[in-house]
Each structure stands twice: as C-alpha cells, then as structure tokens.
N, C-alpha and C. Protein backbone atom coordinates (compact mmCIF):
# COMPACT_ATOMS: atom_id res chain seq x y z
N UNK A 1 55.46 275.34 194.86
CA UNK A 1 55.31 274.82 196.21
C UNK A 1 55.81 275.81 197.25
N UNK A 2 56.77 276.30 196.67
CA UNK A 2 57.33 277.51 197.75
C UNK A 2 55.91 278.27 198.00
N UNK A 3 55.19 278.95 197.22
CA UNK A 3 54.56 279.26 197.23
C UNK A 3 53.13 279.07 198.42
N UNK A 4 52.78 278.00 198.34
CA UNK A 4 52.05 276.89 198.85
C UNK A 4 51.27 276.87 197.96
N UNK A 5 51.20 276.66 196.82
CA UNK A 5 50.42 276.17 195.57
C UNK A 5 50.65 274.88 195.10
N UNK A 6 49.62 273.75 195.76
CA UNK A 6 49.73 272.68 195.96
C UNK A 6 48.78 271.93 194.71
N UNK A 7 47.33 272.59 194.54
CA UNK A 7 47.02 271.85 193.09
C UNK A 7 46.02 273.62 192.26
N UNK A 8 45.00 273.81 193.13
CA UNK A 8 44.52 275.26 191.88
C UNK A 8 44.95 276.55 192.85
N UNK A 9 45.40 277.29 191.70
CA UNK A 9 46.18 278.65 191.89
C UNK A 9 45.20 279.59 191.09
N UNK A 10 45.15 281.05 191.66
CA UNK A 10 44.69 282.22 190.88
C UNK A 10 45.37 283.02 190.22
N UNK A 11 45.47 283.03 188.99
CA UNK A 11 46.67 283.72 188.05
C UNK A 11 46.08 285.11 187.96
N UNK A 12 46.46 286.55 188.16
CA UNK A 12 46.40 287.72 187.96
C UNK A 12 47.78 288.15 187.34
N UNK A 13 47.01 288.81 186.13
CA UNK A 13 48.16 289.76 185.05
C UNK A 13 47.26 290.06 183.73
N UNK A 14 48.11 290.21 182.67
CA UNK A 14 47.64 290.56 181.71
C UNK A 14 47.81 289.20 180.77
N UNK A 15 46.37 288.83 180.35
CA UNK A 15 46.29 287.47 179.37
C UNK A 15 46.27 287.81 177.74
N UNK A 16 46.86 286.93 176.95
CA UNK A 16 47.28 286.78 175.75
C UNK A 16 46.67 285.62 175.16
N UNK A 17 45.96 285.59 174.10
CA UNK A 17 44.67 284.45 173.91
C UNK A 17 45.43 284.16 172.43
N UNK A 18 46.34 283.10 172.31
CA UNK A 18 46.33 282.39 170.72
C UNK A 18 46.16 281.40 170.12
N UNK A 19 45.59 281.01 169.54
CA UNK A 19 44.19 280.14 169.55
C UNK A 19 43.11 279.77 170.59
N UNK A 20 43.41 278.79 170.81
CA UNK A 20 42.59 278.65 172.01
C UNK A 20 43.29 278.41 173.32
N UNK A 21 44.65 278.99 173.10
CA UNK A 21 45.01 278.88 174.62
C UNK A 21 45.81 280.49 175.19
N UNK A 22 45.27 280.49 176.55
CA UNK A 22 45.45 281.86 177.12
C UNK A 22 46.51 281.92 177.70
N UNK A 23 47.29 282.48 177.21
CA UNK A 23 48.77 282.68 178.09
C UNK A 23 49.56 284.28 178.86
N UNK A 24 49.96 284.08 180.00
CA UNK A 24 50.53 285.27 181.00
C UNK A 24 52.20 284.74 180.82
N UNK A 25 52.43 286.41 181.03
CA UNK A 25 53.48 286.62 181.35
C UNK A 25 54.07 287.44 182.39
N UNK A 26 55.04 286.22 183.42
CA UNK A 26 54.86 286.91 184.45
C UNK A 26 53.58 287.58 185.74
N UNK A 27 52.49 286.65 185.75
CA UNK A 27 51.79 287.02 186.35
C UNK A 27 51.60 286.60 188.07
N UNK A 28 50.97 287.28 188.54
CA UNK A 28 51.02 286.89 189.96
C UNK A 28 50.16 285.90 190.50
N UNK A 29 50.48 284.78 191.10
CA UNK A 29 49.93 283.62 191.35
C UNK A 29 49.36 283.51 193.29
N UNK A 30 48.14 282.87 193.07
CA UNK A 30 48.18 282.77 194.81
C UNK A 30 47.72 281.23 194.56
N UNK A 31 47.11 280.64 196.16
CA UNK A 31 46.59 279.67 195.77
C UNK A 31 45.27 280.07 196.37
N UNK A 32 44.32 279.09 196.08
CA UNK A 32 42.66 279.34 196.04
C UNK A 32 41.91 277.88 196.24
N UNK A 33 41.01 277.96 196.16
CA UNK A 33 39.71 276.57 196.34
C UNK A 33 39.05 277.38 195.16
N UNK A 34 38.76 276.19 194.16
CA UNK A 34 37.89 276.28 193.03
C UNK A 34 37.31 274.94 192.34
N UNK A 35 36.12 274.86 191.83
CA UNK A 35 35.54 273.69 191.38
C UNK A 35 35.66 273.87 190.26
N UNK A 36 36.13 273.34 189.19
CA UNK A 36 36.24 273.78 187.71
C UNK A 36 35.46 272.85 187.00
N UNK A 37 34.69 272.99 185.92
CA UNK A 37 33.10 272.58 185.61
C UNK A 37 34.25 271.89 183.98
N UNK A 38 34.99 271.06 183.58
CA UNK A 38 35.30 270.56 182.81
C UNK A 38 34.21 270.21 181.73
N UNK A 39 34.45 270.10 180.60
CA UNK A 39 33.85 269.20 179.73
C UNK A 39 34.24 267.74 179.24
N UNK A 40 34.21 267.25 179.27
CA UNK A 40 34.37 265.86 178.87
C UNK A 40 33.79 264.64 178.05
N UNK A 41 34.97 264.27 176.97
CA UNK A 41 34.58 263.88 176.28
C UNK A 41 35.04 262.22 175.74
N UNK A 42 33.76 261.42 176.48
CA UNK A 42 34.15 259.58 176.24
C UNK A 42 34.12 259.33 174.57
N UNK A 43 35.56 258.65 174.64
CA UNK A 43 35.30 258.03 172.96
C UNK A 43 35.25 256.51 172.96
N UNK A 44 34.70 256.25 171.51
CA UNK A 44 34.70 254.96 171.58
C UNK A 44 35.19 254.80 169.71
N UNK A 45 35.82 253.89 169.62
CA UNK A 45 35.40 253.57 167.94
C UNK A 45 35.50 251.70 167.95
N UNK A 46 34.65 252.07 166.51
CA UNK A 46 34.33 250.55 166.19
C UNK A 46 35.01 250.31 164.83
N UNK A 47 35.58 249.42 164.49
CA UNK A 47 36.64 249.03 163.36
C UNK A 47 36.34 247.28 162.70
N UNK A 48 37.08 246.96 161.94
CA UNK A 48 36.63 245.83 161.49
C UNK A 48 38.01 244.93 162.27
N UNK A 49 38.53 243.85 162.72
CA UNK A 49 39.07 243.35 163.17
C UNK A 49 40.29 242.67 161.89
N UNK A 50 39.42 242.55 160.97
CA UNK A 50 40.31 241.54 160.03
C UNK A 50 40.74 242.61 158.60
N UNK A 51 39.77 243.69 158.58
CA UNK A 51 39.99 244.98 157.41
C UNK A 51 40.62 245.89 157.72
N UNK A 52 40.84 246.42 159.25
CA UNK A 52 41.98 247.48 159.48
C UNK A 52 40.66 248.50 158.88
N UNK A 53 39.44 248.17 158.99
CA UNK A 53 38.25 249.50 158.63
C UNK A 53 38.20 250.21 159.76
N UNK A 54 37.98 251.74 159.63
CA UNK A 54 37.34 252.12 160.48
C UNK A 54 35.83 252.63 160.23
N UNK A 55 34.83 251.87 160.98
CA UNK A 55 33.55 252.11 161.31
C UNK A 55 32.61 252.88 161.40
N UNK A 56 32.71 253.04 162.74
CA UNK A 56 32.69 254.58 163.36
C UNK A 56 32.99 254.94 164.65
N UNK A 57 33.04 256.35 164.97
CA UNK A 57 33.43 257.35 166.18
C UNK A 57 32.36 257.37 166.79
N UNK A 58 31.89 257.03 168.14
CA UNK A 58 30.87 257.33 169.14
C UNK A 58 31.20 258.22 170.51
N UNK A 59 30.97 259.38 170.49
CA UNK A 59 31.41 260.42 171.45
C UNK A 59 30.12 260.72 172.30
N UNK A 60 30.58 260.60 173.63
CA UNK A 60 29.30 261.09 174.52
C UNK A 60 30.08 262.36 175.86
N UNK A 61 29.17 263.53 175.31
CA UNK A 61 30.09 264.95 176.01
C UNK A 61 28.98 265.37 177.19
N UNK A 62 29.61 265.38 178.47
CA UNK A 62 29.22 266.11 179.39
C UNK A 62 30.24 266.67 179.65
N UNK A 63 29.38 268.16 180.64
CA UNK A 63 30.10 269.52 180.89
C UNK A 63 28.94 270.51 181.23
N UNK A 64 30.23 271.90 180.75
CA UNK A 64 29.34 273.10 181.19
C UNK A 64 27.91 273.57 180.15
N UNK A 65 27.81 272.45 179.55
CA UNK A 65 26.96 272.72 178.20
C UNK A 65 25.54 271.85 178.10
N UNK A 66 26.01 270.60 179.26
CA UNK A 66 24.94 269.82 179.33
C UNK A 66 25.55 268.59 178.10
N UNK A 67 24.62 267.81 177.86
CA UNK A 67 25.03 266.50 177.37
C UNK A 67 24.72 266.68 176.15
N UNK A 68 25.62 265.46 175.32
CA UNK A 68 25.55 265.92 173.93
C UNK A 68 26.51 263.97 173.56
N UNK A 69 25.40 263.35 172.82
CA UNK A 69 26.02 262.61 172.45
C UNK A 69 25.92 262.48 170.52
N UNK A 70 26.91 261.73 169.76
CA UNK A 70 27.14 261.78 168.42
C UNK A 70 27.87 260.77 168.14
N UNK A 71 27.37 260.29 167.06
CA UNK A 71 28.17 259.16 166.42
C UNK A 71 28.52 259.48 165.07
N UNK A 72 29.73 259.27 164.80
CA UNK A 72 30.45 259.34 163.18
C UNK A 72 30.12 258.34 162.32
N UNK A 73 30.00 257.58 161.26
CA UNK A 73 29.67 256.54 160.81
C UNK A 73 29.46 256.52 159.20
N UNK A 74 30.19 255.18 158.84
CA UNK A 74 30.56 255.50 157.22
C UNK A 74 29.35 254.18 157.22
N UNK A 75 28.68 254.83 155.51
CA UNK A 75 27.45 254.33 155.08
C UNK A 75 26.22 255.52 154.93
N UNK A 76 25.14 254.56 154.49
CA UNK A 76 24.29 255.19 153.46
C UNK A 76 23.05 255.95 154.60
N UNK A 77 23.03 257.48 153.86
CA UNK A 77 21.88 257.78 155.14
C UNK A 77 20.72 257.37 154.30
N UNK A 78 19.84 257.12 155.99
CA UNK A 78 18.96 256.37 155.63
C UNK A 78 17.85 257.55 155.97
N UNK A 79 16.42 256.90 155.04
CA UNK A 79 15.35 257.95 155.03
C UNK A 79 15.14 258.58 156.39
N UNK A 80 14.57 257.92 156.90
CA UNK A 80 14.55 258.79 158.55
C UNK A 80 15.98 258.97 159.28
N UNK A 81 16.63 260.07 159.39
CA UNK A 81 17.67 260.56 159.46
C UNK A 81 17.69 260.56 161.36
N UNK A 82 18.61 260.75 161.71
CA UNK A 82 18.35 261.26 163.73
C UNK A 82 19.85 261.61 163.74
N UNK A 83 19.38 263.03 164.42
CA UNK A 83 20.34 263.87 165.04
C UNK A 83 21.77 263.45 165.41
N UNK A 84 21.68 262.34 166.21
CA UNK A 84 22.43 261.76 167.00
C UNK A 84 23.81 260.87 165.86
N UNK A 85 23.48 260.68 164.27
CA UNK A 85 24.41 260.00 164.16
C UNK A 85 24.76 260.97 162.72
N UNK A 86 25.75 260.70 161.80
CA UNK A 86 25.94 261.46 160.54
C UNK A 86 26.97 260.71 159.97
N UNK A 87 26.28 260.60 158.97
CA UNK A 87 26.69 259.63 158.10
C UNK A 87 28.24 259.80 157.09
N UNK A 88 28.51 259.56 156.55
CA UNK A 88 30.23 259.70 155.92
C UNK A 88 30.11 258.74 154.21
N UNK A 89 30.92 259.05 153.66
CA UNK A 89 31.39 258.36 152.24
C UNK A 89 32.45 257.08 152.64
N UNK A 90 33.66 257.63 153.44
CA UNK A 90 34.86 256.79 153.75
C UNK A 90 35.38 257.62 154.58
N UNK A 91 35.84 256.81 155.41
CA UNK A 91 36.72 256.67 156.37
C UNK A 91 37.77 258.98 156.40
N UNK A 92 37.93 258.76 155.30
CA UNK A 92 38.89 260.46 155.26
C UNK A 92 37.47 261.42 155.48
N UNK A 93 36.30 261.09 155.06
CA UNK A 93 35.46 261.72 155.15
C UNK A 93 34.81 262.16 156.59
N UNK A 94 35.05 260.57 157.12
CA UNK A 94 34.24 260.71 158.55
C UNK A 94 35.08 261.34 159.64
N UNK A 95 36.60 260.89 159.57
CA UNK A 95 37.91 261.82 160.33
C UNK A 95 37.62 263.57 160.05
N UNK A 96 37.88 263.38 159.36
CA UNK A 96 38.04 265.15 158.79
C UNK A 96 36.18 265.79 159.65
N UNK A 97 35.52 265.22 159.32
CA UNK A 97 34.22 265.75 160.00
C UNK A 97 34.44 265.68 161.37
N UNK A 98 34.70 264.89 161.76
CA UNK A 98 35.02 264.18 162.90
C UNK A 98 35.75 265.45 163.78
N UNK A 99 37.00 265.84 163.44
CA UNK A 99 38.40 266.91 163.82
C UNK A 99 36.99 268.05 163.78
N UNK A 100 36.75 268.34 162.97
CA UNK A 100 36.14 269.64 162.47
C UNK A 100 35.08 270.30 164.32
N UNK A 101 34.13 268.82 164.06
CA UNK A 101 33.23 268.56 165.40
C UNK A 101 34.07 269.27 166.24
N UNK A 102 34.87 267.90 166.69
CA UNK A 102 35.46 267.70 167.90
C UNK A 102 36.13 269.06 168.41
N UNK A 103 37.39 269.94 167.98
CA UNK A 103 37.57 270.98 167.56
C UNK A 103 36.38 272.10 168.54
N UNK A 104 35.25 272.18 167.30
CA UNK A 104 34.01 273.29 168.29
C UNK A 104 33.85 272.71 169.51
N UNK A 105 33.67 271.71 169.77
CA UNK A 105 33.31 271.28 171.59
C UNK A 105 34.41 271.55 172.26
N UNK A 106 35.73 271.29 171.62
CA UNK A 106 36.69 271.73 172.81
C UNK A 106 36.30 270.67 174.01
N UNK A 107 36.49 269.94 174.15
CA UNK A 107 36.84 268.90 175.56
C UNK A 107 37.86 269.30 176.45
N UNK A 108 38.20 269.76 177.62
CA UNK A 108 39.18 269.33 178.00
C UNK A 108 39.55 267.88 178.38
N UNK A 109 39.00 267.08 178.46
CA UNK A 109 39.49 266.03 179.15
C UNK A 109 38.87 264.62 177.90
N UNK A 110 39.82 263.80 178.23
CA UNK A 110 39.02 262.54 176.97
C UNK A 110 39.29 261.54 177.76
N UNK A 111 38.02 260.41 177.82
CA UNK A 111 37.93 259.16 178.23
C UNK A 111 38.28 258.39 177.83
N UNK A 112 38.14 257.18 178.44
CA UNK A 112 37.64 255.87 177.31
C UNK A 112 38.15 254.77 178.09
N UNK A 113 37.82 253.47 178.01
CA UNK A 113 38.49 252.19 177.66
C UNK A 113 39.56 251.44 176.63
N UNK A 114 40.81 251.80 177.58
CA UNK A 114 42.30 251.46 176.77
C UNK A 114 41.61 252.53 175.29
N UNK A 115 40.96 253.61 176.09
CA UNK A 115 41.24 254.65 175.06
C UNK A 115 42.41 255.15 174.38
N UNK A 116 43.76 254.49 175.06
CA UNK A 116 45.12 255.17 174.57
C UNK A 116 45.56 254.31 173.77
N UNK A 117 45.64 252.98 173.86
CA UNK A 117 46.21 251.68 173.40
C UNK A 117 45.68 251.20 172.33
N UNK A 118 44.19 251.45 171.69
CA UNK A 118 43.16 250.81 171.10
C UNK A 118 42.42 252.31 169.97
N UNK A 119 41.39 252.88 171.09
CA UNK A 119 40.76 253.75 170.03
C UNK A 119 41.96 254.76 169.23
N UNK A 120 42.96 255.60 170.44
CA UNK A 120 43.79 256.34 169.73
C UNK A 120 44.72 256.46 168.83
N UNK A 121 45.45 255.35 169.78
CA UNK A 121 46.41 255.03 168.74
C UNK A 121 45.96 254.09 167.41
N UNK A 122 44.38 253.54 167.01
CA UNK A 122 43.89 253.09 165.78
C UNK A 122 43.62 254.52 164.93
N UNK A 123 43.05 255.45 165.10
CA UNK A 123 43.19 256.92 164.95
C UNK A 123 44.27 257.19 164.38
N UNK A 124 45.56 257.55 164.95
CA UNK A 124 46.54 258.07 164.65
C UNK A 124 47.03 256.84 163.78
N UNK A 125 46.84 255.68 163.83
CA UNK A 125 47.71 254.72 162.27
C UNK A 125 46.82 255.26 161.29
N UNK A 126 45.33 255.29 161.36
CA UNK A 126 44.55 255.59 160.04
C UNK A 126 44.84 256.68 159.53
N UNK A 127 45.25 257.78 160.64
CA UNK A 127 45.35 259.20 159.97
C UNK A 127 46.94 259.15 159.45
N UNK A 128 47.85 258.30 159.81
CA UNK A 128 48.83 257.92 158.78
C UNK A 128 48.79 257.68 157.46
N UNK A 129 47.83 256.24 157.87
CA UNK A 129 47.53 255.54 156.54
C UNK A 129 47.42 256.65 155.46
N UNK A 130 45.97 257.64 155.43
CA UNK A 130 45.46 258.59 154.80
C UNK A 130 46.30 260.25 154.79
N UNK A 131 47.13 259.88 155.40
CA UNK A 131 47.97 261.27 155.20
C UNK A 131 47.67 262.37 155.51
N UNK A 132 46.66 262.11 156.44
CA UNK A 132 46.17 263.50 157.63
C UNK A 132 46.51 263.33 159.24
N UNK A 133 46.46 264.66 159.58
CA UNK A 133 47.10 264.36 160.91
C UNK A 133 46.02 264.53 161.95
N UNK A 134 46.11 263.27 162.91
CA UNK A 134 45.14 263.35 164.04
C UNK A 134 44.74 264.52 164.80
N UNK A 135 43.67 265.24 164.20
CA UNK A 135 43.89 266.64 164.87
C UNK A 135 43.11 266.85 166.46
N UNK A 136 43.52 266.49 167.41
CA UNK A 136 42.28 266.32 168.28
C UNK A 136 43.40 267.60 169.44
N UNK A 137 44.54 268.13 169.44
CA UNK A 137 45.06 268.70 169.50
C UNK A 137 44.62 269.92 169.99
N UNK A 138 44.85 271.25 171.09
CA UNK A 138 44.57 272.75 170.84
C UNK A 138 45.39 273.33 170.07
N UNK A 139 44.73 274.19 170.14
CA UNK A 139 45.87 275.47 169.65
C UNK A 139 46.83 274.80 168.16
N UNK A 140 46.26 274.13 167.47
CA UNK A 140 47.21 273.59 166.52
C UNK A 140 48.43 272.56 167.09
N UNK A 141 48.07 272.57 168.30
CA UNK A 141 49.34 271.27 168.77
C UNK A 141 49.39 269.94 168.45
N UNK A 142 50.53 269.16 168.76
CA UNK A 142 50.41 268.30 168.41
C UNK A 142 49.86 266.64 169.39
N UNK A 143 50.15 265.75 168.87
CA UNK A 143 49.45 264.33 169.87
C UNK A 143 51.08 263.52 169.30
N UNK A 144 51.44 263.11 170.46
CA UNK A 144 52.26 262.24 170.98
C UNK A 144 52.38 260.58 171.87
N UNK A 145 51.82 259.70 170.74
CA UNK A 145 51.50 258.33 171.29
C UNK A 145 53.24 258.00 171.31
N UNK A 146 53.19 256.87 172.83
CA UNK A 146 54.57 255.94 172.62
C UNK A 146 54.27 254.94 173.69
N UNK A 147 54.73 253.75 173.23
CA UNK A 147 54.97 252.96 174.08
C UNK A 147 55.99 252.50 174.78
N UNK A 148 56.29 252.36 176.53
CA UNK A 148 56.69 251.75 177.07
C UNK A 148 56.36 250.60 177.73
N UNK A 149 57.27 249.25 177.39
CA UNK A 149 57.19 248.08 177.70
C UNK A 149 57.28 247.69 179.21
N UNK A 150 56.63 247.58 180.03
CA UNK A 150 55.51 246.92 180.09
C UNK A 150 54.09 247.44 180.21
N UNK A 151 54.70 249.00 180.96
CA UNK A 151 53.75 249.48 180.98
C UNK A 151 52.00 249.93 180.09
N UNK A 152 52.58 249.73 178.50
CA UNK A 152 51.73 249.98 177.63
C UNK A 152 51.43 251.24 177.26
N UNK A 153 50.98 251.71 176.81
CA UNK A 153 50.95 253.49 175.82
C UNK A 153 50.26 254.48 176.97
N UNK A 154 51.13 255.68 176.30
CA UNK A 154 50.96 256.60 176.88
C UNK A 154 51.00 257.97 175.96
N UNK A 155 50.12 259.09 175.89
CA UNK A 155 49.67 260.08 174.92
C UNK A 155 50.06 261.52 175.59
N UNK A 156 49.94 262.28 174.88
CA UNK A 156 50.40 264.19 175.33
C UNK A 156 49.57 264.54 173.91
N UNK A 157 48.60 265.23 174.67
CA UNK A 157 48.04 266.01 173.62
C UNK A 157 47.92 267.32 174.37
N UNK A 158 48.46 268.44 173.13
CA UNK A 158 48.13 269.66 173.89
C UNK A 158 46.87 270.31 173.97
N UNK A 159 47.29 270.82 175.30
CA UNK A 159 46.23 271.21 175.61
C UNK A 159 44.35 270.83 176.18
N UNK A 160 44.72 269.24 176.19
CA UNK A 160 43.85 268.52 176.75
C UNK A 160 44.61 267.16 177.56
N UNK A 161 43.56 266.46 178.77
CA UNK A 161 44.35 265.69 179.28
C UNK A 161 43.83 264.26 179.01
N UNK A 162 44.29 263.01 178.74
CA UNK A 162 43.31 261.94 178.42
C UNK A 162 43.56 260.76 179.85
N UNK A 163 42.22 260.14 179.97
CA UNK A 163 42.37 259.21 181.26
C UNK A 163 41.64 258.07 180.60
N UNK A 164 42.76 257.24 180.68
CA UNK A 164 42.41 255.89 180.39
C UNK A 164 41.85 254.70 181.29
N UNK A 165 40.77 254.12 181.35
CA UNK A 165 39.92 254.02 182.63
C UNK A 165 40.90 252.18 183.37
N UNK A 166 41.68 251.57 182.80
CA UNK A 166 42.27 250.57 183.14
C UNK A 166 43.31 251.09 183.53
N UNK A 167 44.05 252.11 183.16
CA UNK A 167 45.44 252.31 183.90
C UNK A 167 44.97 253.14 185.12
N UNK A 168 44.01 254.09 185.14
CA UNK A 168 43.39 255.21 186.15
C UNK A 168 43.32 253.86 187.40
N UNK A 169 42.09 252.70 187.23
CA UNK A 169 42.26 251.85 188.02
C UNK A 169 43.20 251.09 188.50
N UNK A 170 44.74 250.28 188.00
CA UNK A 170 45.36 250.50 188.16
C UNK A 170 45.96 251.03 189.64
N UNK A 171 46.16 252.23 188.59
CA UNK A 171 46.85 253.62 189.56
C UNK A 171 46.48 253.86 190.81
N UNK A 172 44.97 252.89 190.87
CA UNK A 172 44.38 253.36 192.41
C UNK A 172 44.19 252.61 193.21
N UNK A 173 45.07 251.56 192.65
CA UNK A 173 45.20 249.93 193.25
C UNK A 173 43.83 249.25 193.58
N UNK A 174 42.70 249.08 192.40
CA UNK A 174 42.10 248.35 192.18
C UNK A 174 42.67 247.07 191.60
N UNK A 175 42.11 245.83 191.67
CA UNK A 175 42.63 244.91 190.94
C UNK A 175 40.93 244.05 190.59
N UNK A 176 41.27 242.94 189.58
CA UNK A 176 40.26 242.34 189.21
C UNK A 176 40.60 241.10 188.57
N UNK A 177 39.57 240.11 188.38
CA UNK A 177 40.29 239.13 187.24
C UNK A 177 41.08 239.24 185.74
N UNK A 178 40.48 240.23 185.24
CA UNK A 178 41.03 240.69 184.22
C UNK A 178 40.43 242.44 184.33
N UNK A 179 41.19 242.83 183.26
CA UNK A 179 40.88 244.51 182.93
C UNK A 179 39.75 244.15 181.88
N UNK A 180 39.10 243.75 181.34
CA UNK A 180 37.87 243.73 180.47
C UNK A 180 36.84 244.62 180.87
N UNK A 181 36.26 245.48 180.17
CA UNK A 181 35.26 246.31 180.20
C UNK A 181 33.77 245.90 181.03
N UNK A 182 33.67 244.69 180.52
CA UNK A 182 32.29 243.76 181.19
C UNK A 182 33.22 242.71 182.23
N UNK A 183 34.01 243.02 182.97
CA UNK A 183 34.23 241.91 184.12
C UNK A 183 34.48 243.23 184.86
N UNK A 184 34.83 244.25 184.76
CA UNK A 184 35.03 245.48 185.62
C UNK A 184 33.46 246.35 186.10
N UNK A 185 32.87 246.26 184.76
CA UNK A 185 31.53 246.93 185.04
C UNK A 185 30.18 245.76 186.25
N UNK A 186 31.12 244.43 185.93
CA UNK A 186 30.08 243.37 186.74
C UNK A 186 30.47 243.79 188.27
N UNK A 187 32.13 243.91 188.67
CA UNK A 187 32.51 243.73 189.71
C UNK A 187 31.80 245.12 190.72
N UNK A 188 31.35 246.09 189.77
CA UNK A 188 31.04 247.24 190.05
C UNK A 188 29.82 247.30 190.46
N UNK A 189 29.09 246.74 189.85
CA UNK A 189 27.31 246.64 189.61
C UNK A 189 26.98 245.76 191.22
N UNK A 190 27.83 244.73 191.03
CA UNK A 190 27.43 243.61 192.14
C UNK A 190 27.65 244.48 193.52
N UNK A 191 28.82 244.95 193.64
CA UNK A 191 29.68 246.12 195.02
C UNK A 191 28.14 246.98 195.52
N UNK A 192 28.05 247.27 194.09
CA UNK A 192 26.56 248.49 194.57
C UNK A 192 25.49 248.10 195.10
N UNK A 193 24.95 246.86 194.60
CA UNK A 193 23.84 245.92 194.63
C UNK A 193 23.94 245.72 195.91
N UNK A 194 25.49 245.24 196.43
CA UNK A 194 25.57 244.66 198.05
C UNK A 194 25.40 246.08 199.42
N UNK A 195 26.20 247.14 198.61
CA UNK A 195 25.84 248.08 199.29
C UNK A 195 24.28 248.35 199.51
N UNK A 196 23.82 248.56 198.21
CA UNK A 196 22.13 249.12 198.62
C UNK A 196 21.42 248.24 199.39
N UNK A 197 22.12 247.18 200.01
CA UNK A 197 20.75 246.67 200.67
C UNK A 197 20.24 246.67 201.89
C-alpha cells in the first residue's frame, strides 16, 4: 500500500518456475491496470445420499482456451461412446483420472454451489476413505478444509482460489428465502424478465 498497490501490480526481476508456480526474488513492483483472462473451473458431483457413493464429477471450464465441459462417471461404457463423459471401474478409479485431468487444465479459480461444504469437502472424506490425497492442489500443495461455527467451511488450496456461490452472495448482501440453488436461480430469472421489458 505504501506503494500504492492497491489490487494488480507489475512484478519485474528475475523469475524462478517450480512446478507450476513462478516465483521472484526481490523484484521490483509498480502498480498497473490489467484484465487477466482466468480459467475457470465449475464443479459439481453427484453421490448417493444413503451409500456415501460417489457418482460422478461434472466440470464445466471456461477461459483462455475456450470451453470445455467433462463428466467423470463410474459404470459401464456404453456402445456409442461421447467425448464429453468417461467412464471409470470405482470410485479410486474415477478420482485418480479425475486429479490427473484436472491437473493439465490448471484452473485458477473453482466454482460451485456450497462447492466448499458439499462437493469438496465429500472429495476430501472419499479421498480419506481410499487413502489418496485430494490432489486438486499446484505445485504439489496442499488443500485445507475447516469449519467455523456458524459461519460454515472454508478451504486454501494452493495456488488456486475457490468461490462458493452462497457465501459470495452473502458477502454482497444479497438475501433470499432460502440459499437453494433453484429459489436463487428463480429470484434471478424473474429480476431479468422484469428488467427486459
């Protein structure tokens, strides 16, 4: 702030690249105007309610790459095959493919609905359960779920940032009858409807 580097800065020096993250030392900072073209990546998973199964992973990626959607999914491929989904044995099968994916796209940023509370942290118990570690991580880092009461969960993954679309609203002092996915998307649809006319 001394500086006046209030949110994007231009780093000049000499960069150091290990894994996938680039690091200076000591370099000279100004501040700047820049649009940064993120990638981003909405998750969703589907599970069994009463089996503690997991289903499958449905990821839809926009960015600097253009769109790219994929679904993970345990069960039998079927004769006519499509791009869009890939099939798994069990559950260690479809994770591990899953990391592998996710990994090459590199997201910076991850979505979702009570994506932190629900899809992730069901993620990180399964990858307990199975004795692998949630790798969604850079650079080999790690993911850090915890909860505070009342607030509800909150994540650190390095090297990427995650926005959870009920606390984001929230945060921006929206309110509604409930946080539900379909009473938020109605309140939204109707707002627009009244605007366009």
């Amino acid at each position: 702030m001394e500086k006046s580097i209030n949110s994007q800065m231009r780093i000049t020096g000499v960069a150091e690249q290990k894994n996938s993250i680039v690091q200076f030392s000591n370099p000279t900072i100004q501040p700047c105007d820049t649009s940064p073209n993120f990638v981003i990546a909405s998750i969703d998973i589907e599970t069994g309610a009463k089996t503690n199964q997991l289903y499958s992973i449905a990821v839809h990626i926009t960015g600097k790459n253009g769109e790219h959607k994929k679904v993970f999914m345990i069960g039998e491929k079927p004769k006519r095959e499509s791009e869009l989904i890939s099939y798994y044995n069990d559950e260690r099968d479809l994770l591990t493919n899953f990391f592998v994916w996710f990994k090459q796209i590199d997201p910076d940023i991850i979505i979702g609905w009570h994506v932190i509370g629900f899809d992730l942290l069901f993620l990180d118990n399964k990858c307990r359960e199975l004795g692998i570690s949630l790798d969604i991580a850079r650079a080999n880092g790690r993911v850090s779920i915890r909860q505070r009461k009342p607030s509800g969960h909150f994540i650190s993954v390095t090297g990427r940032v995650v926005i959870d679309g009920p606390t984001m609203l929230r945060a921006s002092f929206f309110s509604f009858e409930d946080f539900k996915l379909e009473t938020v998307a109605r309140t939204f649809r109707n707002r627009q409807n009244y605007y366009s006319r």
